[in-house]
C-alpha atoms as a PDB file:
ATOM      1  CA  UNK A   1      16.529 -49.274  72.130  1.00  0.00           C
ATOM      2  CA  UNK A   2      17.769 -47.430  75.633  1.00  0.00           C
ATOM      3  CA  UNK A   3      18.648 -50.458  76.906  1.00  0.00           C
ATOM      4  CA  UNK A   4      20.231 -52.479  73.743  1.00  0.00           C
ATOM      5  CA  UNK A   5      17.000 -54.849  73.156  1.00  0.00           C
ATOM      6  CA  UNK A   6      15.661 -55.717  69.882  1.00  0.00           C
ATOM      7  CA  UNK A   7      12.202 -55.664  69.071  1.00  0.00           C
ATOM      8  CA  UNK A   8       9.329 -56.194  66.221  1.00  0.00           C
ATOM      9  CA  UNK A   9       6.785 -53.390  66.130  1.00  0.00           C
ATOM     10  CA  UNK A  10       3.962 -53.759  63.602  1.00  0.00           C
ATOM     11  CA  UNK A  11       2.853 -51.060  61.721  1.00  0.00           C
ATOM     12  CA  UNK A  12      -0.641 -50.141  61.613  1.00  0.00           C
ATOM     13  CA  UNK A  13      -3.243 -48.440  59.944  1.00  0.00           C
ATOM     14  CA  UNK A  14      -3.400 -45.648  62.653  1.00  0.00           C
ATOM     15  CA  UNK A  15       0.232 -44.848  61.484  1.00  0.00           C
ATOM     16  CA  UNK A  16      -0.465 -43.928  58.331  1.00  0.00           C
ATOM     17  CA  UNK A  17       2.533 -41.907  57.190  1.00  0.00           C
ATOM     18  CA  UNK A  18       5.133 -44.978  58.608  1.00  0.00           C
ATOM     19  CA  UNK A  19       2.576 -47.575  56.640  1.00  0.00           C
ATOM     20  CA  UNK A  20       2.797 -45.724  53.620  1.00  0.00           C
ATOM     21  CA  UNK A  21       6.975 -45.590  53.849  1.00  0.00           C
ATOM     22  CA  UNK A  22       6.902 -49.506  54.501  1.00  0.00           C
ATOM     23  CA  UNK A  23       4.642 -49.818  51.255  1.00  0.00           C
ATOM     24  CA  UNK A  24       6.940 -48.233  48.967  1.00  0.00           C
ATOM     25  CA  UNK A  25       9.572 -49.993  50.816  1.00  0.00           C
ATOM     26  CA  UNK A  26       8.126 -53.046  49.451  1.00  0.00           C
ATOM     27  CA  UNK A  27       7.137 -51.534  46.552  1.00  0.00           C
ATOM     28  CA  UNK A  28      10.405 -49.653  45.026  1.00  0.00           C
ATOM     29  CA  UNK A  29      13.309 -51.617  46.914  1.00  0.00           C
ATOM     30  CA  UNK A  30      14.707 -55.281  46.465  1.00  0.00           C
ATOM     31  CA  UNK A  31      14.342 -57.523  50.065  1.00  0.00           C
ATOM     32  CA  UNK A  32      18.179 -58.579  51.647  1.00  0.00           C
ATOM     33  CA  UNK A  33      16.280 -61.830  52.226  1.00  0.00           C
ATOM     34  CA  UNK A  34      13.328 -63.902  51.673  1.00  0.00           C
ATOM     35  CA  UNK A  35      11.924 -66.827  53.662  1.00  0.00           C
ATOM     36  CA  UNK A  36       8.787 -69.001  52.045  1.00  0.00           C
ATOM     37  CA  UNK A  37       7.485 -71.523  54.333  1.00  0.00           C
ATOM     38  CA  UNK A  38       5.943 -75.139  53.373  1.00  0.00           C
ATOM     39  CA  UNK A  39       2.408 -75.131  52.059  1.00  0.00           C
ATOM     40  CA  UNK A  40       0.669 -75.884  55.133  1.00  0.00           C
ATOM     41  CA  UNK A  41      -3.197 -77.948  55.286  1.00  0.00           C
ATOM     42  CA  UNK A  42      -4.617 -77.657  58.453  1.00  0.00           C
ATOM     43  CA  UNK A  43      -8.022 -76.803  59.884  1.00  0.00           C
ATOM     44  CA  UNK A  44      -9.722 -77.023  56.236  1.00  0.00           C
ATOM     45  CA  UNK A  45      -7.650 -74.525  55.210  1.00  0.00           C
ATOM     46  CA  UNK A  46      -4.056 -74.123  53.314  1.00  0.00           C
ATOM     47  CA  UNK A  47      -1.634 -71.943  54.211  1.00  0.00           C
ATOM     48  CA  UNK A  48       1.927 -70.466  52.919  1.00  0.00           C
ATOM     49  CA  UNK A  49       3.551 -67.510  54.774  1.00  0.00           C
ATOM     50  CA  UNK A  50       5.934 -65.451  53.095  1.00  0.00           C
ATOM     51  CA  UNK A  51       8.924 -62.988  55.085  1.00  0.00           C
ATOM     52  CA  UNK A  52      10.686 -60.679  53.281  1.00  0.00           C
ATOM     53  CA  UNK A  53      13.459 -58.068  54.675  1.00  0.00           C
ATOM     54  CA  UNK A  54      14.430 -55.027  53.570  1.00  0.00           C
ATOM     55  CA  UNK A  55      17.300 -53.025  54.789  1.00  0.00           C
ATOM     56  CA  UNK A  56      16.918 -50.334  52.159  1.00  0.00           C
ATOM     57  CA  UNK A  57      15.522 -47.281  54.310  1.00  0.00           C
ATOM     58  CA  UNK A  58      15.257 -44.656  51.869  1.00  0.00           C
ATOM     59  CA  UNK A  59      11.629 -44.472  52.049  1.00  0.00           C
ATOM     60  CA  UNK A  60      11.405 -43.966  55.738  1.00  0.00           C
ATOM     61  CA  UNK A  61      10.700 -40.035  56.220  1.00  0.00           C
ATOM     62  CA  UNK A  62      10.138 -39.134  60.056  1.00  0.00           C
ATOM     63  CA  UNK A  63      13.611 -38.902  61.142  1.00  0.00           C
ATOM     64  CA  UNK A  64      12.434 -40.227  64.803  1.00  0.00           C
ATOM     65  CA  UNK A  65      11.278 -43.894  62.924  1.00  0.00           C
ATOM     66  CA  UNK A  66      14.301 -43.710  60.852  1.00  0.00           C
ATOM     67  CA  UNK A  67      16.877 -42.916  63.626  1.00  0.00           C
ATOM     68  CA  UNK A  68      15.686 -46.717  65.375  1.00  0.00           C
ATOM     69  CA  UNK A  69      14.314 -48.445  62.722  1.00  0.00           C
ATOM     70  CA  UNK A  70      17.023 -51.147  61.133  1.00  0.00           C
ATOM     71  CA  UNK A  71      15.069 -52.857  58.504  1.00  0.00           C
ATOM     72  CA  UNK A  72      11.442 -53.736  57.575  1.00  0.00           C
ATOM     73  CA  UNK A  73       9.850 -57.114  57.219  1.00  0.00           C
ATOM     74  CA  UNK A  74       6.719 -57.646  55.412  1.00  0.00           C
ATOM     75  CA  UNK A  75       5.285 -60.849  56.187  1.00  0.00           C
ATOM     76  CA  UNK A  76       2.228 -62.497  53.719  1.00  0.00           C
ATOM     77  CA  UNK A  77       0.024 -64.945  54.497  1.00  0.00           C
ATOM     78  CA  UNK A  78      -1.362 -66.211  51.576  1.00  0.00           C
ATOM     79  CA  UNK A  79      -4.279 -68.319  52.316  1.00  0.00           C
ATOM     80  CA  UNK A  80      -7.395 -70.876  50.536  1.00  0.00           C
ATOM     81  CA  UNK A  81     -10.139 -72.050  52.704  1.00  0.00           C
ATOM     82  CA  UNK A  82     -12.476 -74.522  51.614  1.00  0.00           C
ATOM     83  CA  UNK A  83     -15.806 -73.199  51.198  1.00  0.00           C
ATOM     84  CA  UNK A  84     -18.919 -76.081  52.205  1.00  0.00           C
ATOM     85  CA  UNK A  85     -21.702 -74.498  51.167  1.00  0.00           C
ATOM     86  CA  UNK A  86     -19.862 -73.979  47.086  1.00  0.00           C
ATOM     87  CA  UNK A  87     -17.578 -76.865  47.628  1.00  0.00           C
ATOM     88  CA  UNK A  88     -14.766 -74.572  45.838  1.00  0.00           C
ATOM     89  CA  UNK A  89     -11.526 -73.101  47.916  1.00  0.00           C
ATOM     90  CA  UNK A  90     -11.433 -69.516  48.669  1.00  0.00           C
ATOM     91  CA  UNK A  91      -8.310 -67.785  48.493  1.00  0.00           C
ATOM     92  CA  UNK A  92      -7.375 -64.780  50.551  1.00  0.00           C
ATOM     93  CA  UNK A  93      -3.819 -62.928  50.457  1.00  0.00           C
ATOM     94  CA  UNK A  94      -2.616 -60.707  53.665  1.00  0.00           C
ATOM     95  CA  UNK A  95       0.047 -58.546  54.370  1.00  0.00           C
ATOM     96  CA  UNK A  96       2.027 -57.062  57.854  1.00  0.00           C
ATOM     97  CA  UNK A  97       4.372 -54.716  58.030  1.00  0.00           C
ATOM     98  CA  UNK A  98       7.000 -54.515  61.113  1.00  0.00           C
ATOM     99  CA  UNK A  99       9.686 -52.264  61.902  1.00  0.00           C
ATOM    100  CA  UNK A 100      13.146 -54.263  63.428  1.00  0.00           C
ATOM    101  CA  UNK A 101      14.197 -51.552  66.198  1.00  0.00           C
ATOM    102  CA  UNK A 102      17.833 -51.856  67.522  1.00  0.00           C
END
């Protein structure tokens, strides 16, 4: 940035053409690293969180992203609650996308 900061900015739905980029980032290029956490139980729930970066930034098109955008980190949440009612986990899967600006 202006002033030399670093900072995470998430990528959301409402920017759909950056979104799409960070998709086939994750789709079509290999991560520089990957970090899987424990497999955490808390809260009747379990929980393992994935981070991935990619430095790759071929598949970032609007030249004003691209031009402050260092690499892209996808994290995933991967997640089973336990379900009362059916006595049975339920699992659910999430993903964020965030753009490292330098």
């Amino acid at each position: 940035t202006k002033n030399n900061n670093d900072m995470l900015v998430q990528v959301k739905a409402n920017q759909k053409q950056l979104l799409e980029n960070c998709e086939d980032t994750e789709r079509f290029t290999k991560p520089q690293d990957t970090y899987q956490s424990e497999l955490i139980k808390a809260h009747g729930r379990l929980e393992q969180r994935t981070v991935s970066v990619f430095t790759d930034l071929t598949f970032i098109e609007d030249p004003e992203w691209k031009k402050y955008i260092k690499s892209i980190i996808l994290v995933e949440r991967h997640r089973e609650g336990f379900n009362t009612e059916l006595k049975t986990w339920v699992p659910s899967h999430e993903k964020s996308h965030y753009g490292s600006v330098h």
